[in-house]
Each structure stands twice: as C-alpha cells, then as structure tokens.
Protein backbone atom coordinates (compact mmCIF):
# COMPACT_ATOMS: atom_id res chain seq x y z
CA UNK A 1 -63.09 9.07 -7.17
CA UNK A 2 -61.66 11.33 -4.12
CA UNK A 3 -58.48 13.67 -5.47
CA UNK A 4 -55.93 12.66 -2.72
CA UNK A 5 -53.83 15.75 -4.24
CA UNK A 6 -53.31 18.60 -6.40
CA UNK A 7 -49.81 19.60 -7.75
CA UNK A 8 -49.13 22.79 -9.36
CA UNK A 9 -46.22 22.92 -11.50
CA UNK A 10 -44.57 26.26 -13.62
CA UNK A 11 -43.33 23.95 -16.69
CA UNK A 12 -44.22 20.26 -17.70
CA UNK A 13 -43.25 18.05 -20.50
CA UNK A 14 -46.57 16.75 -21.95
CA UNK A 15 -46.92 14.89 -25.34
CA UNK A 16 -43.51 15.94 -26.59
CA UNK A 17 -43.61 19.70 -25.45
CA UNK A 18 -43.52 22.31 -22.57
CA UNK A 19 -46.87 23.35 -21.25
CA UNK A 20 -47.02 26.21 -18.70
CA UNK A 21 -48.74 26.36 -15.60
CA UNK A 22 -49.56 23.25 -15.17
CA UNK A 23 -52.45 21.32 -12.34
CA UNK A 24 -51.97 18.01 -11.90
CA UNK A 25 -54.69 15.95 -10.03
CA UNK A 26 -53.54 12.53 -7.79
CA UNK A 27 -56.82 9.80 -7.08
CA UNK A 28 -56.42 8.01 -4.83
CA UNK A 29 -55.28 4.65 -5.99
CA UNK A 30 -51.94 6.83 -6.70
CA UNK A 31 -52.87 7.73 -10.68
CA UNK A 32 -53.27 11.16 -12.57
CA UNK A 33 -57.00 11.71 -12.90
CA UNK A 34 -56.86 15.07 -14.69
CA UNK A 35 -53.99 17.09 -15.84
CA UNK A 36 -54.81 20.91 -16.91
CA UNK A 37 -52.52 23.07 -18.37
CA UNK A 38 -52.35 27.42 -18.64
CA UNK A 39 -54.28 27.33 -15.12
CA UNK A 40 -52.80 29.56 -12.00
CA UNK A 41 -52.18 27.45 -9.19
CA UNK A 42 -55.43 26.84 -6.91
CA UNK A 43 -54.54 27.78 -3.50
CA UNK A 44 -55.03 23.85 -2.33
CA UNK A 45 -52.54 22.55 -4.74
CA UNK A 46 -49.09 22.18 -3.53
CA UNK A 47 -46.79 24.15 -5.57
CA UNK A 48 -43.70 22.66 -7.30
CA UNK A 49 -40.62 24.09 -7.41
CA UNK A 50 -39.57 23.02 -10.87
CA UNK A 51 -40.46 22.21 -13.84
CA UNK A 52 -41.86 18.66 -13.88
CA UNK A 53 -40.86 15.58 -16.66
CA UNK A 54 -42.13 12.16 -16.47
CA UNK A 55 -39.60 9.25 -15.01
CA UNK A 56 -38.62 6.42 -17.20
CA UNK A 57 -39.00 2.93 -16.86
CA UNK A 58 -35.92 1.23 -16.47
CA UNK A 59 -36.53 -1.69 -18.55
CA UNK A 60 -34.12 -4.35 -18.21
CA UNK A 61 -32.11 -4.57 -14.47
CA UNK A 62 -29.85 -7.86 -13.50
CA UNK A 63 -30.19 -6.68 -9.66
CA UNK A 64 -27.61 -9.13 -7.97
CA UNK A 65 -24.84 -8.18 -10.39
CA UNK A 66 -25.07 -4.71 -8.47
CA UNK A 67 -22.94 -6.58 -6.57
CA UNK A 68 -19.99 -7.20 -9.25
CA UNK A 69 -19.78 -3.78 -10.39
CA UNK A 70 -16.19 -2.42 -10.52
CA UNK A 71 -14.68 -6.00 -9.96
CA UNK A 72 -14.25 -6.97 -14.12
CA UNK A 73 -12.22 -3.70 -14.96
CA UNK A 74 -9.41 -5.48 -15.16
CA UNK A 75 -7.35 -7.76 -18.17
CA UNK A 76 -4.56 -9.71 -16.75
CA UNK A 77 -4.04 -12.31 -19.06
CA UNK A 78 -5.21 -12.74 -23.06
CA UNK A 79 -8.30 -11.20 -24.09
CA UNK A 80 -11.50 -9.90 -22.27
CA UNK A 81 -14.88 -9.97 -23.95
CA UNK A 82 -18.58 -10.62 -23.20
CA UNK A 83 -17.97 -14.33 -22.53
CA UNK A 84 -14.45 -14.24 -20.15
CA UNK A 85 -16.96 -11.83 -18.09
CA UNK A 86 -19.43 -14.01 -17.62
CA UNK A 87 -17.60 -16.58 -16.72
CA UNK A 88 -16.53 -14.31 -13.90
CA UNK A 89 -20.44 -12.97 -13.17
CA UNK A 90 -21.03 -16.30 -12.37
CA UNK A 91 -18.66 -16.37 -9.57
CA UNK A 92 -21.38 -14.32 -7.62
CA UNK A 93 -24.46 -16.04 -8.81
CA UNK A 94 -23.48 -18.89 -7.56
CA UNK A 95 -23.08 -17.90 -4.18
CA UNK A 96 -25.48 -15.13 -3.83
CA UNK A 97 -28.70 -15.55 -0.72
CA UNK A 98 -31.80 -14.48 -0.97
CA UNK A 99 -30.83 -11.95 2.50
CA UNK A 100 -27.94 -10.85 0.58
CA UNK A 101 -29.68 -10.02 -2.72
CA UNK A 102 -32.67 -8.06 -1.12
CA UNK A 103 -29.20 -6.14 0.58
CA UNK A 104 -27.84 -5.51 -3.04
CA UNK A 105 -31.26 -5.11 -4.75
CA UNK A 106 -32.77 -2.40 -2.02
CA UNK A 107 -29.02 -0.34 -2.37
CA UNK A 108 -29.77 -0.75 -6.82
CA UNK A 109 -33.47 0.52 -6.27
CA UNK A 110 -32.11 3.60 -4.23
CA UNK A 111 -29.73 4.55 -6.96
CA UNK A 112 -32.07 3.79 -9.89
CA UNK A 113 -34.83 6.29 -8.15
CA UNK A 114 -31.27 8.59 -7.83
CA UNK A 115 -31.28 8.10 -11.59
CA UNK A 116 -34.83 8.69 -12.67
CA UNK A 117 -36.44 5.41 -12.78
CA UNK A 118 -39.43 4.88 -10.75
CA UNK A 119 -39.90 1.52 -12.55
CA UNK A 120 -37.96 -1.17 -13.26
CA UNK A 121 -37.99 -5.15 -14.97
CA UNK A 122 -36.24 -7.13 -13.28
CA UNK A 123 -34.55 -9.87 -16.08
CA UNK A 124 -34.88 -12.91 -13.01
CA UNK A 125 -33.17 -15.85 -13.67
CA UNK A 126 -30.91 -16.76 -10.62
CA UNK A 127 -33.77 -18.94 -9.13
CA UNK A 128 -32.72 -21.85 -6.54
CA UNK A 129 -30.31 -22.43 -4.35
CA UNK A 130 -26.62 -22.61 -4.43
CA UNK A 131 -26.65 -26.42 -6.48
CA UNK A 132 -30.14 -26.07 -8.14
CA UNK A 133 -32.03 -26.99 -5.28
CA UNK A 134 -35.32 -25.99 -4.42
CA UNK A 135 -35.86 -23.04 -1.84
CA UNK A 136 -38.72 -24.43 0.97
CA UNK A 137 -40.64 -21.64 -1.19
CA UNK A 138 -39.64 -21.88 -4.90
CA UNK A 139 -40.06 -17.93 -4.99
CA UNK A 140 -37.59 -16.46 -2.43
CA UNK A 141 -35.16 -15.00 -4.21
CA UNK A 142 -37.95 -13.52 -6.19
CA UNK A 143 -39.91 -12.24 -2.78
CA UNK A 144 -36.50 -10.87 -2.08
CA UNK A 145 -36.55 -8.28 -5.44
CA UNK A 146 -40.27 -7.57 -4.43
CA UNK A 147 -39.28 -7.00 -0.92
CA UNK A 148 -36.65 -4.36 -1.58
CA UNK A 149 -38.68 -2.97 -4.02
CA UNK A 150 -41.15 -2.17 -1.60
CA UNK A 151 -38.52 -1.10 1.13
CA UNK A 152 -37.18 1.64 -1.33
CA UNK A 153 -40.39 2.71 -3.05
CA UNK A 154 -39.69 1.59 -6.68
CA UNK A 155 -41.65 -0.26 -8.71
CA UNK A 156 -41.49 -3.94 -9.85
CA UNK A 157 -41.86 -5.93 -13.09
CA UNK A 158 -40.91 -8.86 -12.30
CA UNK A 159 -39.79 -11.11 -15.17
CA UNK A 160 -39.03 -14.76 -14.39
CA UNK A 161 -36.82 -16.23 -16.78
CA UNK A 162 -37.35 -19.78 -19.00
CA UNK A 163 -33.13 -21.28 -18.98
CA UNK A 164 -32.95 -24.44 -19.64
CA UNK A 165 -29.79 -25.08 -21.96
CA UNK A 166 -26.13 -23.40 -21.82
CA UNK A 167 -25.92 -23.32 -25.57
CA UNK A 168 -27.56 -23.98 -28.86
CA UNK A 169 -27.42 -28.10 -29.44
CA UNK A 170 -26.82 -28.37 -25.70
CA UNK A 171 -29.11 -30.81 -23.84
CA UNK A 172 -29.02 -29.09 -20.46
CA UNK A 173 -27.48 -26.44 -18.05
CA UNK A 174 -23.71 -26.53 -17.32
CA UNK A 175 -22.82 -26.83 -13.16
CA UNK A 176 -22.11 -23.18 -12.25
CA UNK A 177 -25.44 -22.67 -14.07
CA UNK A 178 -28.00 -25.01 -12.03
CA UNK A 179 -29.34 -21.90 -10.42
CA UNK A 180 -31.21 -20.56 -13.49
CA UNK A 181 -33.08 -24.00 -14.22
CA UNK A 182 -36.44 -22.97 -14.77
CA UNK A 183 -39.02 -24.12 -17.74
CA UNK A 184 -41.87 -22.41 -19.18
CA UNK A 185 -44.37 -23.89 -16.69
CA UNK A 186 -41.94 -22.94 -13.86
CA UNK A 187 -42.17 -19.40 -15.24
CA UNK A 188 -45.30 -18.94 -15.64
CA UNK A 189 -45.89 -20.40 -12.23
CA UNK A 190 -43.68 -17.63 -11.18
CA UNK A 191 -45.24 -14.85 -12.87
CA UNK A 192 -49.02 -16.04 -11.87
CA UNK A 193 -47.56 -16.24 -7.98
CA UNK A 194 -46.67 -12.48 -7.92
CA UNK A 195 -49.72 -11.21 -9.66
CA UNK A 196 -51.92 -13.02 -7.59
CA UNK A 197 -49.88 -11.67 -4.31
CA UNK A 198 -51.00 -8.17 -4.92
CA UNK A 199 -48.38 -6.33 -3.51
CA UNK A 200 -48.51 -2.34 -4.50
CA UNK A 201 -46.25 -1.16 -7.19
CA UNK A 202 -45.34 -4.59 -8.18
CA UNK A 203 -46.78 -6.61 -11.50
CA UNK A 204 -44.99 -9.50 -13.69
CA UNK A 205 -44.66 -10.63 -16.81
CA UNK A 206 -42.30 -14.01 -18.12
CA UNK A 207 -38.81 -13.80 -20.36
CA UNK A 208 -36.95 -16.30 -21.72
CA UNK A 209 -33.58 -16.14 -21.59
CA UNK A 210 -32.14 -16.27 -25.04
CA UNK A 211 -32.22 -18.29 -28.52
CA UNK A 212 -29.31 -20.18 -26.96
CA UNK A 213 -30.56 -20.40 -23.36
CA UNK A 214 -34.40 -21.46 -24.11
CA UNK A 215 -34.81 -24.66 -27.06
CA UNK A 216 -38.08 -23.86 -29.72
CA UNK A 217 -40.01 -26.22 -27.74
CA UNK A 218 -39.66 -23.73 -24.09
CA UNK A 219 -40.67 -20.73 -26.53
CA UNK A 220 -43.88 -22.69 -27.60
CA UNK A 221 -44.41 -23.75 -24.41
CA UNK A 222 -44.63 -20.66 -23.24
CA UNK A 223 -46.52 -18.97 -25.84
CA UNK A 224 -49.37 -21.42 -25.14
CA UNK A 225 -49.36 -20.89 -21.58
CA UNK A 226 -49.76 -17.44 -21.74
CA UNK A 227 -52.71 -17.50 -24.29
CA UNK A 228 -53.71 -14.15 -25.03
CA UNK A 229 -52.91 -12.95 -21.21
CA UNK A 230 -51.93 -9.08 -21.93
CA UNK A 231 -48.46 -9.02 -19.89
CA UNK A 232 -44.67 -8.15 -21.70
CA UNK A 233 -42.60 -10.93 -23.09
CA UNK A 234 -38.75 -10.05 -22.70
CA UNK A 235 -35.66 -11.94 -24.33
CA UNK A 236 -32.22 -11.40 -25.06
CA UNK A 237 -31.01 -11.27 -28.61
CA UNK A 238 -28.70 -10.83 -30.98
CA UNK A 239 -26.23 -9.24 -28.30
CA UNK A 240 -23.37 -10.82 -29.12
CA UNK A 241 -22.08 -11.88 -32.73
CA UNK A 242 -20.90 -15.22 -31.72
CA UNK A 243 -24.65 -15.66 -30.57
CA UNK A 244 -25.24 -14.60 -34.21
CA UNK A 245 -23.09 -17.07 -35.61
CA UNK A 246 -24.30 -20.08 -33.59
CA UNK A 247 -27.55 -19.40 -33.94
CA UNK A 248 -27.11 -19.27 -37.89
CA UNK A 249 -24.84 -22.54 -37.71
CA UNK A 250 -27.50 -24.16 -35.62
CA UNK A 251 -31.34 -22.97 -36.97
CA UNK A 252 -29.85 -21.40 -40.90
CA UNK A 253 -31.63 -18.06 -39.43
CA UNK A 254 -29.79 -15.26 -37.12
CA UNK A 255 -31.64 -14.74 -34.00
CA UNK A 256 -34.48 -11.47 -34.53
CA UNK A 257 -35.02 -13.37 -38.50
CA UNK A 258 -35.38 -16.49 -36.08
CA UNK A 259 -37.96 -15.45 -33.62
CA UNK A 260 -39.64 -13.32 -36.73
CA UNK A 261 -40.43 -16.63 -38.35
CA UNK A 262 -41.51 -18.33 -35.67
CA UNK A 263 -44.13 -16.57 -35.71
CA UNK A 264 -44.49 -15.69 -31.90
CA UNK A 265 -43.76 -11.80 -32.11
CA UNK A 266 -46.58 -9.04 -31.47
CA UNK A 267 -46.84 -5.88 -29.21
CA UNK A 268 -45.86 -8.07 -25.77
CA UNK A 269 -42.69 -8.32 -26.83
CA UNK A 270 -39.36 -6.57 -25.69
CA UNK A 271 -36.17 -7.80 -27.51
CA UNK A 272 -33.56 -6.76 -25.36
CA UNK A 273 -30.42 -5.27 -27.37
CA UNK A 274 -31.12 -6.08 -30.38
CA UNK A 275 -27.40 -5.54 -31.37
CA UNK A 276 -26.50 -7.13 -34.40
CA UNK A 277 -29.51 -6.34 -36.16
CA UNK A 278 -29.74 -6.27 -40.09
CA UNK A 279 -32.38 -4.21 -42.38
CA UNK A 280 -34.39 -7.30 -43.21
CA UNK A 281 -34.72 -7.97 -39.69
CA UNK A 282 -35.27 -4.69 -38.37
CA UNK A 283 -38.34 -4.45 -40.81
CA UNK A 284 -39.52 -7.54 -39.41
CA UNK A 285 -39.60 -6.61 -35.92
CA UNK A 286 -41.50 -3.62 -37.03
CA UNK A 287 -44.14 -5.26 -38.93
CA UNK A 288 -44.86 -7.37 -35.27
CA UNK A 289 -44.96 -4.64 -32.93
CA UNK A 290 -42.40 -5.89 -30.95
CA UNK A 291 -39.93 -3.35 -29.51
CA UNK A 292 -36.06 -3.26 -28.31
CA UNK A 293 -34.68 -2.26 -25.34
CA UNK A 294 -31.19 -0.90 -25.51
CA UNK A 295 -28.57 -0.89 -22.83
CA UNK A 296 -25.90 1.84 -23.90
CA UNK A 297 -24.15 1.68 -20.68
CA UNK A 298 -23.73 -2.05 -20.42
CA UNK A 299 -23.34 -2.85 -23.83
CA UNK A 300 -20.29 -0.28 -24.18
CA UNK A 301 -18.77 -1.59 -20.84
CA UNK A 302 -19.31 -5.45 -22.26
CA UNK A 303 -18.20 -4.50 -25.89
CA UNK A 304 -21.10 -5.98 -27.32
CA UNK A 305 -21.52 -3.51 -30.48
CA UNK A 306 -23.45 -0.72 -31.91
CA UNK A 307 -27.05 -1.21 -32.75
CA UNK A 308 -28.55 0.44 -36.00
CA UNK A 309 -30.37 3.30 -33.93
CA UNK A 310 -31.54 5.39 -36.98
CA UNK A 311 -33.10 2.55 -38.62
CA UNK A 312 -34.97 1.45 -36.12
CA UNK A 313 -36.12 4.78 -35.19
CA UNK A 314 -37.24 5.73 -38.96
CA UNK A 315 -39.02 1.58 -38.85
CA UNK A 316 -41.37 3.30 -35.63
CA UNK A 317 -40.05 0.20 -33.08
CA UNK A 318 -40.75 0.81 -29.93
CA UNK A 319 -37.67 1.40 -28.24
CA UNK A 320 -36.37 2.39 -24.35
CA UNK A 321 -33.60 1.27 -21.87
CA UNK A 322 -32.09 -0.59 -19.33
CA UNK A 323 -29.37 -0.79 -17.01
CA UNK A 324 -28.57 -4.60 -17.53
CA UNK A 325 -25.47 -4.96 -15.81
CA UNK A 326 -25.70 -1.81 -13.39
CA UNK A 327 -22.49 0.08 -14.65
CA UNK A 328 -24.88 2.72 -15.29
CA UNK A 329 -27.65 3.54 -13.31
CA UNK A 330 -29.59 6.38 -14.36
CA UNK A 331 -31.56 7.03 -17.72
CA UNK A 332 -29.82 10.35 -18.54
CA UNK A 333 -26.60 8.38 -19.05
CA UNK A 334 -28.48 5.98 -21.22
CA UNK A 335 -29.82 7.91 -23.73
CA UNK A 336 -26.50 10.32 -23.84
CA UNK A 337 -24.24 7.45 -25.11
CA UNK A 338 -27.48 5.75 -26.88
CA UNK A 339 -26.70 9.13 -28.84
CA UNK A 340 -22.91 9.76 -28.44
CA UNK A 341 -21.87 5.95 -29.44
CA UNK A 342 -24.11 7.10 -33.31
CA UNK A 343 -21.90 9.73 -33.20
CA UNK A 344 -18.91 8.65 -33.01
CA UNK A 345 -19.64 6.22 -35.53
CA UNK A 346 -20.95 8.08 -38.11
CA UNK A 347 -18.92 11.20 -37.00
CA UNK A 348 -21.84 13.88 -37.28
CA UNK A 349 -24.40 15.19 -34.74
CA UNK A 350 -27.61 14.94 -33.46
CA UNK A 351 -27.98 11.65 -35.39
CA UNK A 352 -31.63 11.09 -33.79
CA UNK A 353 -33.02 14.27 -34.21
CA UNK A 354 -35.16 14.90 -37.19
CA UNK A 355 -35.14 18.33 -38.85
CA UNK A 356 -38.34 20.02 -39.31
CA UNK A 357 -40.13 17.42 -37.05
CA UNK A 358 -38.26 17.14 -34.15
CA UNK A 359 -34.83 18.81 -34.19
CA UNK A 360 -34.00 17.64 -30.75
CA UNK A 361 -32.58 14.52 -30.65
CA UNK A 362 -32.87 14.59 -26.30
CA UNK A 363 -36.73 14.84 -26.62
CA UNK A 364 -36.68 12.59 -29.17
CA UNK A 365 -34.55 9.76 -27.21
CA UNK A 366 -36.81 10.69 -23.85
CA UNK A 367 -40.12 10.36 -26.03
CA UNK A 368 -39.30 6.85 -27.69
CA UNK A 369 -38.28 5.78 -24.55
CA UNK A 370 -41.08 6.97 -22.06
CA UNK A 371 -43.83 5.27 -24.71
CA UNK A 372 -41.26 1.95 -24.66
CA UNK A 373 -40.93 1.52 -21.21
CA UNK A 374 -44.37 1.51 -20.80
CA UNK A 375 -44.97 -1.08 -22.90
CA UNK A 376 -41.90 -3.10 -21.74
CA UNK A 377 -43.18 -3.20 -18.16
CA UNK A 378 -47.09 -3.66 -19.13
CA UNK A 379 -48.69 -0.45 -18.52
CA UNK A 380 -51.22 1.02 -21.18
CA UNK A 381 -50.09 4.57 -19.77
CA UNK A 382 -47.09 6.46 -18.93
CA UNK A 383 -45.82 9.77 -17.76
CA UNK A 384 -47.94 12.99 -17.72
CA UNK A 385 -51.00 11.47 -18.93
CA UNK A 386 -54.81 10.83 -17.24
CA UNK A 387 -54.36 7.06 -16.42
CA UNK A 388 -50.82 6.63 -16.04
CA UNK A 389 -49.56 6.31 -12.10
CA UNK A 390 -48.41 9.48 -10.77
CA UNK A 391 -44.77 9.30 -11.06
CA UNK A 392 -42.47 12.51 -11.64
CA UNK A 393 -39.33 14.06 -11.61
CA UNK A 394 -39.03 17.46 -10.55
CA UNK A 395 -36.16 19.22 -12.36
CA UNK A 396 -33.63 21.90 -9.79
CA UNK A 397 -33.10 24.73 -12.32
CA UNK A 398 -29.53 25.19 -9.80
CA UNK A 399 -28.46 21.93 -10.86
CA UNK A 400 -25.05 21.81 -12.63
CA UNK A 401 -25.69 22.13 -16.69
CA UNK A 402 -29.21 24.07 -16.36
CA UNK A 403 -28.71 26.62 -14.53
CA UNK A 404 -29.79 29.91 -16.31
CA UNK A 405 -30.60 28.63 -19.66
CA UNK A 406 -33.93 29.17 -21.25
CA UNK A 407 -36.74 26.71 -20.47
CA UNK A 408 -36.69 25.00 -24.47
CA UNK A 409 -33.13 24.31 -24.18
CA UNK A 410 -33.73 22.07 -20.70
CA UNK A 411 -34.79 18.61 -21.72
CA UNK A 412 -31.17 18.77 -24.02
CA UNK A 413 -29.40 20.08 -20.95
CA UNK A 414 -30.66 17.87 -18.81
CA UNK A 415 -29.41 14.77 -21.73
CA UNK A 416 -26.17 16.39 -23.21
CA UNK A 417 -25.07 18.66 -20.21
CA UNK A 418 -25.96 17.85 -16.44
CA UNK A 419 -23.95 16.00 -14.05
CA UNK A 420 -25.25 13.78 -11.59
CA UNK A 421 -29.06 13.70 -11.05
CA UNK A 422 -30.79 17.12 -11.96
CA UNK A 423 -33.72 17.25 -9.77
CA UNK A 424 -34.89 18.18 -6.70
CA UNK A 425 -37.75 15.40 -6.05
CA UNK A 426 -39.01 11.99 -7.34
CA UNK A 427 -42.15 10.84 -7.07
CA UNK A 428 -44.08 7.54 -7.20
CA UNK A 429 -47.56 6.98 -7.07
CA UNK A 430 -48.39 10.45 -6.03
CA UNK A 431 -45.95 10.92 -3.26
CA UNK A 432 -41.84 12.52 -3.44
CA UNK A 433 -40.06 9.14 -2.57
CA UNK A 434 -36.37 9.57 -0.46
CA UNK A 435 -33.90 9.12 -3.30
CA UNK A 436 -31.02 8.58 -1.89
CA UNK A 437 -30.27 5.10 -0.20
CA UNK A 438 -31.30 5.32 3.78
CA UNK A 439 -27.85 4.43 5.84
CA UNK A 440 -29.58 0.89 6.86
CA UNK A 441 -29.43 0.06 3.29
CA UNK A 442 -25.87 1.88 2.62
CA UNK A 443 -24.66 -0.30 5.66
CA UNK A 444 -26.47 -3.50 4.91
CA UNK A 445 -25.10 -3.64 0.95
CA UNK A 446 -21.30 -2.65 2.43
CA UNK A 447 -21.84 -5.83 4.84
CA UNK A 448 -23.14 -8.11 1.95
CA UNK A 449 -20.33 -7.16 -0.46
CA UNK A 450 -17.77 -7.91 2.63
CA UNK A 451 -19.89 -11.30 2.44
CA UNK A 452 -19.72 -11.82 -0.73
CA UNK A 453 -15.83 -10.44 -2.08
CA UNK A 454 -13.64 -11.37 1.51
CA UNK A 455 -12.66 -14.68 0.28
CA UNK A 456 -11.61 -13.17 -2.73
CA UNK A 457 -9.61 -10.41 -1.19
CA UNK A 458 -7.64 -12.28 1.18
C-alpha cells in the first residue's frame, strides 16, 4: 500500500516511554503503516517540530448540552444537586433543532480537537422532535453530530441510546422527556444506518441509557440484536447514590452487581462513571472485561462523588474519559483532577503512580486511558502503533509549564503543570487538522445560543 507520508519526529511516546528519533509512515487510507524509532530523518519526511504523543479518545460527550454550559452555576433557592440540574438540562433538550445542534456540536468538536481529542462517543439520546414526534428522517439529529463532525475534522462514535422509562417501576417516559423515546430495535436501527452510510472518520456502536432509564427486557433486547457484532456497548451507572438506592429498593442488587449478574458484561462494554462502586463489584467488572469511563470534570461540577480509582486500577479495568457535560473539554484537565480529587481524599500524592513500575502517575493516567478509549469507541488500535489511524499531538516545548525542562519530566508537565493546550499541531488521519473553531462556526454557535437563551434573558 502507497505511503501517502513520512513524519519525522525528535521524541515520541510509544508503549509507555520516550523513543528518539522517531519515522513515522502514513498509508493511505490515513493509518500508521510502520513506525521506526533511533532513525535520522530521511530527507522526504516532513520534520516535526516537537515531540509527538498520541491523542485520546474522548469517550463519553452529551454535544447539545455545550449549549448549557455556564447557565447552572447558580443556587437561588434550597439545594442544588445532580437531579435540580437536570431538571434544568432539560429546558434545552426540549427545544433544541437539528440546525441548531450541528451549530453547538461543530463549536464542541473545535474545542475538543483544542483539547486533544481527535475522537469522540457521542452518548445520543435526544432523538425526535420537540413532542416525540418523528423527524421525516428518524436520524436527523443524529446526521447533524455526523455532519459537524465532518465539518471540524473529528471523529465520530456515534452511540444511539435505548430510553424508554423515567425511573425504575416507571411504565414510560415523563413529557419533557418524549424526545429520548427510543427502544432497542430503534437503536440498533440507528447504529446499523450510520455504519452502513460510510462516512470517513465516523463508526457507531448502541448504549442504553441507564438501569433506571432502560427495563431488563430493553437490555435483552438489545443483547440479542447485536449477536456477537464486535462494536462498544456504553451505559450509565452507578453515578448517583440515589440511583444506587433505587436500584437496590427495586432489583435487591446495586447497579454494576446488577448488570454483573445479568450476565450481559464482556470486553464491549463501557460503564460510564462507575461512581459508587464497591470491592465486590469492582472485581466483577474485572472478571468481564468491561471497562469504566470516568468524567472528572463533570462529575465534580455535578457533585456526583469520588470513584475508587486505585482499586480499579490495581483490578486491570480498562479505564479512560469523557467530557459528559462539556464543563471541561480537554483530556489534560481530565486526568489532572481524575488524580487531584484521590488526593485530596486520601491527602497524599501521586496516588496512581506505582513505585518501581511506573512512578509516574501522568503516564500512568495517559496509558490506561489511550488503551480505554480505544476500546470505548471500537478500535482494535490506538495511538503510536502500526494499525491505529494516524492521529497525533505535537507538543510546543514554549508552551507555558514545559518550557526548559528535561524531556522525562514532559508527559507530567504537560498533566500537572501546563495551561491551556500545549501543542503546536493536531492531527487526524494523517493530516494537522485547524484546532481552533473557524469564525463561521464561532458566529453560527453565538447565533444559536441567542436562539436558544433570549427568551430566557428577557
């Protein structure tokens, strides 16, 4: 297969370490074909300024609530939790279009390429129209995340969502929630639909909401549907602890024991936060395969908890992150307070790092999580690897927090001490992607929030 392009780099992070002089090789379906390390740069290759990291996937994204970030910072009256914002979110999925969320969705992919993400799963649940009715195609607010995708040069894993209760012991969707009707046949529908459109950079996979949003018989459903079909299986769990406690009132079982005894669980699956997560059940999850995705940034801003991060690193569960909720929206951010919350917890440092194996607790964050999101958006390869698509991040050695400092010490800067986003370039599929948000798409999201918020400001 033809080389479309060689890269020369002076520094790389492959398998868990820096490599020097390294030649990377682009085919020309946009993949790494051959990576060579301690080799001068060829006089072909196009040399790169920095040294070069993989990207991360970002593996769970609520796009349209881009839209409704900085607008719950505020407690007027009693208390403010999880549940009092949601109420709130819904405000805006109610009345969001599919014009206005490719707006909001192209101005999120921008930032999230900002951050480091050249990948991201899209958690898709607002479906139909403003009352539950059917778009003339069932899939347009879906074509919308695919579209802006495309626009911004991200990629998509697209993960429609199985809702069809508000509650455990409910019989159905409350009003403001019509939008998100969707059973495990419409899902899969869904999911089938975007793999067979082909479109480049974007793939699928199904989720179902949550113990409380999807009954036993939708998870069954669902499981037989997809068969033995190789794609990732995402679901919320055990985020909150009233979710805990009305899943125990209603089944006897806490959610991850739940959906560990169902019997369902294996290597497709990502549980997404994975909060309130006891040693029994962490074991569990383990023994299937599945892995977590944590969402530091959101689940701080929501105060949803502190997961048990050492034990689930010392079980070997697959584990990345997410930006949920887009209060955060880059992965160095993540994995900082995916460290700093264990800290101040437990009060000591380092808390991921293992001595005399890995000391660093930055490279051990970005490893877990490069390996995770791979398997949370359904690729068999990721990063700096033969195989995996040619994505990259190309580190500026000026940038705030790494300038001057020796070239072992830069994958902890670049966690524990940068500001903003320390590189110079991004690249997708073999080709440095504009990462910051073109003005059409600045000017188009400021219009769609004036669309969205005006009633609500006069």
């Amino acid at each position: 297969m033809a080389a479309l392009k060689r890269l020369h780099a002076p520094l790389a992070w492959i398998d868990g370490r820096w490599q020097r002089d390294v030649l990377l090789t682009v085919d020309s379906t946009g993949h790494w074909c051959e990576i060579t390390v301690n080799l001068p740069a060829p006089d072909d290759a196009e040399k790169l300024a920095g040294p070069v990291i993989p990207s991360l996937v970002n593996a769970h994204s609520h796009a349209f609530q881009r839209a409704f970030v900085g607008l719950a910072e505020r407690r007027e009256v009693g208390q403010d939790d999880f549940w009092s914002w949601r109420e709130r979110m819904y405000a805006l999925a109610l009345r969001i279009s599919p014009r206005q969320l490719h707006a909001v969705a192209s101005q999120l992919y921008a930032e999230l390429l900002r951050g480091g993400y050249t990948q991201v799963c899209e958690f898709h649940y607002v479906h139909h129209a403003g009352h539950g009715q059917q778009f003339d195609d069932e899939l347009d607010m879906a074509w919308a995340l695919a579209e802006a995708a495309e626009d911004v040069g991200i990629g998509l894993t697209l993960l429609p969502v199985v809702y069809t209760r508000s509650g455990f012991g409910a019989t159905g969707l409350r009003p403001e929630q019509h939008r998100f009707a969707a059973d495990a046949d419409w899902a899969w529908r869904c999911a089938q639909r975007v793999m067979a459109a082909g479109l480049p950079r974007v793939n699928a996979g199904v989720a179902l909401h949550s113990l409380r949003g999807a009954t036993p018989a939708d998870i069954h459903r669902l499981h037989d549907l997809i068969g033995g079909a190789d794609l990732p299986i995402h679901i919320h769990v055990a985020e909150q602890m009233a979710e805990v406690n009305d899943c125990l009132a209603a089944t006897g079982m806490r959610p991850l024991q739940w959906l560990a005894e169902a019997g369902h669980l294996d290597p497709r699956w990502q549980l997404v936060h994975a909060t309130h997560a006891e040693p029994a059940e962490i074991e569990a999850v383990a023994r299937s395969g599945a892995g977590i995705v944590i969402c530091p940034g959101t689940e701080a801003n929501l105060g949803d908890g502190l997961t048990d991060l050492p034990r689930w690193l010392a079980a070997g569960v697959p584990l990345t992150v997410g930006s949920d909720s887009q209060v955060t929206r880059g992965w160095v951010e993540e994995l900082r307070w995916l460290e700093y919350g264990q800290r101040l917890a437990a009060r000591q440092r380092n808390i991921a790092a293992v001595p005399g194996v890995q000391p660093s607790s930055a490279a051990r964050l970005f490893d877990a999580a490069s390996h995770g999101g791979a398997r949370a958006a359904g690729f068999a390869a990721w990063g700096l690897t033969p195989g995996a698509r040619a994505d990259a991040l190309v580190l500026n050695r000026e940038a705030d927090g790494l300038r001057g400092l020796p070239d072992d010490a830069l994958l902890d800067a670049v966690v524990f001490g940068s500001n903003g986003s320390p590189w110079q370039s991004v690249w997708v599929a073999g080709r440095a992607r504009p990462w910051r948000a073109p003005q059409r798409v600045g000017d188009a999201f400021e219009a769609t929030m004036h669309e969205l918020w005006a009633a609500d400001a006069s």
